[in-house]
Protein backbone atom coordinates (compact mmCIF):
# COMPACT_ATOMS: atom_id res chain seq x y z
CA UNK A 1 -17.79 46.43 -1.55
CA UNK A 2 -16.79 45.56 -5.36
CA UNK A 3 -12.95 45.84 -5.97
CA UNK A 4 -12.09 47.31 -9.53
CA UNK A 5 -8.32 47.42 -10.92
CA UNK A 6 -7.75 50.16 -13.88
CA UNK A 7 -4.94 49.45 -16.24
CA UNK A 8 -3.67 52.87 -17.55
CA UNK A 9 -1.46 53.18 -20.55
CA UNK A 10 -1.22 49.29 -20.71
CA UNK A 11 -2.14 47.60 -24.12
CA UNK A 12 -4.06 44.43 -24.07
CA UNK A 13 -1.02 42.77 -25.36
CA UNK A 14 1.12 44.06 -22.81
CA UNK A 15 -1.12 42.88 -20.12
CA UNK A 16 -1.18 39.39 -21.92
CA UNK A 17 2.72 39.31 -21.73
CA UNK A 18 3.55 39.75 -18.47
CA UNK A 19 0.18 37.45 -17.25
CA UNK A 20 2.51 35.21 -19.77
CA UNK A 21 5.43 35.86 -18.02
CA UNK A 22 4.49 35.46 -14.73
CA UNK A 23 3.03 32.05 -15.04
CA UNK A 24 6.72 30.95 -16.93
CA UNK A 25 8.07 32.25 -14.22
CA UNK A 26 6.31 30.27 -11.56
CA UNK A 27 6.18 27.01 -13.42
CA UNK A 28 9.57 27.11 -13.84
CA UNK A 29 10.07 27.32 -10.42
CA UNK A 30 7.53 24.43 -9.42
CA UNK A 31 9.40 22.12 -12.17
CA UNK A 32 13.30 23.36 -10.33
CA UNK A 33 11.47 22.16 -6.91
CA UNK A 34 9.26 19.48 -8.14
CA UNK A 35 9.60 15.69 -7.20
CA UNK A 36 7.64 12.81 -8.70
CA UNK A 37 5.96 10.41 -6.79
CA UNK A 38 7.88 6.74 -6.81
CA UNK A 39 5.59 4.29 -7.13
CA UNK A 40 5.74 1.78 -4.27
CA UNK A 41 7.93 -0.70 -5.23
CA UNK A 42 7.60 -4.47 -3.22
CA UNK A 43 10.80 -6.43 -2.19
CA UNK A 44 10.65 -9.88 -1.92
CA UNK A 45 12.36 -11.56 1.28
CA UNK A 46 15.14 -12.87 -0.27
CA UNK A 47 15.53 -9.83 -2.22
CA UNK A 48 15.52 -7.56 0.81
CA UNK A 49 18.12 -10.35 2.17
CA UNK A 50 20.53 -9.45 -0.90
CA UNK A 51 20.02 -5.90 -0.26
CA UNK A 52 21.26 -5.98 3.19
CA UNK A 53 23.42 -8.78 3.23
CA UNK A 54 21.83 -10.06 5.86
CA UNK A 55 20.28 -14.25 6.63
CA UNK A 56 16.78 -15.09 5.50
CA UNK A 57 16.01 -15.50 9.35
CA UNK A 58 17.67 -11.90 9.99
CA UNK A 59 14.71 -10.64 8.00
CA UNK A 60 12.22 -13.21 10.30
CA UNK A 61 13.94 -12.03 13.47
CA UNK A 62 13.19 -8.40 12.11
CA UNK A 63 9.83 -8.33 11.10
CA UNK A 64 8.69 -10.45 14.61
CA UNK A 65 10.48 -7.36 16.02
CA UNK A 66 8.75 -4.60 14.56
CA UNK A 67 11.55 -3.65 12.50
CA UNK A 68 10.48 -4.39 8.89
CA UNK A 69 6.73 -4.51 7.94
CA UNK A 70 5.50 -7.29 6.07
CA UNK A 71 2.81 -7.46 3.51
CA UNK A 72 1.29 -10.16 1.94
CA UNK A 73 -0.50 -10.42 -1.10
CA UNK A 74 -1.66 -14.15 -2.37
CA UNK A 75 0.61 -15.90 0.65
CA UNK A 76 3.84 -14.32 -0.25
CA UNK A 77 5.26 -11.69 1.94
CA UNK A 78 6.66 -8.38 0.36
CA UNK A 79 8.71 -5.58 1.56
CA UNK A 80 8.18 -1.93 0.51
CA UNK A 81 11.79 -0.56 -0.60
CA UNK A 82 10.32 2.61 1.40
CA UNK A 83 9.96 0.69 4.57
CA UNK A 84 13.46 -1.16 4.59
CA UNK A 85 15.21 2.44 3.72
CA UNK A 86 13.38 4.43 6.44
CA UNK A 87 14.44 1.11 9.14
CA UNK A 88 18.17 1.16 7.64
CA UNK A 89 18.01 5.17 8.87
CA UNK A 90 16.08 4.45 12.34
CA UNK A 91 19.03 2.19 13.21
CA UNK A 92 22.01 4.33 12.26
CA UNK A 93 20.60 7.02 14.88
């Protein structure tokens, strides 16, 4: 079963156009809606300390509780900005 699609009294160029138009259309849709990715950005302890206004053994007390994830690259211990917003929302619920 072929499909075929006739185009009467349609020029080539008016074909073109709207094909042109309907593809502005649509990215200019996808760029009103679009978000770019952040790139994960790493908190140090004391900097995630600052940002809270919170002890350095707050932050301990948190991540031994599940509350903050750690990560550690070369035997420091990071943050992900991600991670610390997402637990500031879990607790105001």
């Amino acid at each position: 079963m072929s499909k075929h699609i006739q185009f009467i009294q349609v020029t080539p160029e008016q074909l073109q156009n709207a094909i042109i138009e309907g593809v502005k259309s649509q990215l200019q849709e996808l760029k009103e809606h679009f978000q770019p990715k952040q790139p994960n950005e790493y908190l140090t302890r004391q900097e995630v300390a600052e940002m809270l206004s919170v002890d350095l053994s707050t932050i301990h007390n948190w991540k031994t509780k599940g509350i903050l994830t750690a990560y550690q690259i070369g035997g420091r211990v990071f943050y992900l900005r991600s991670d610390v917003e997402n637990a500031i929302i879990k607790l105001k619920n």
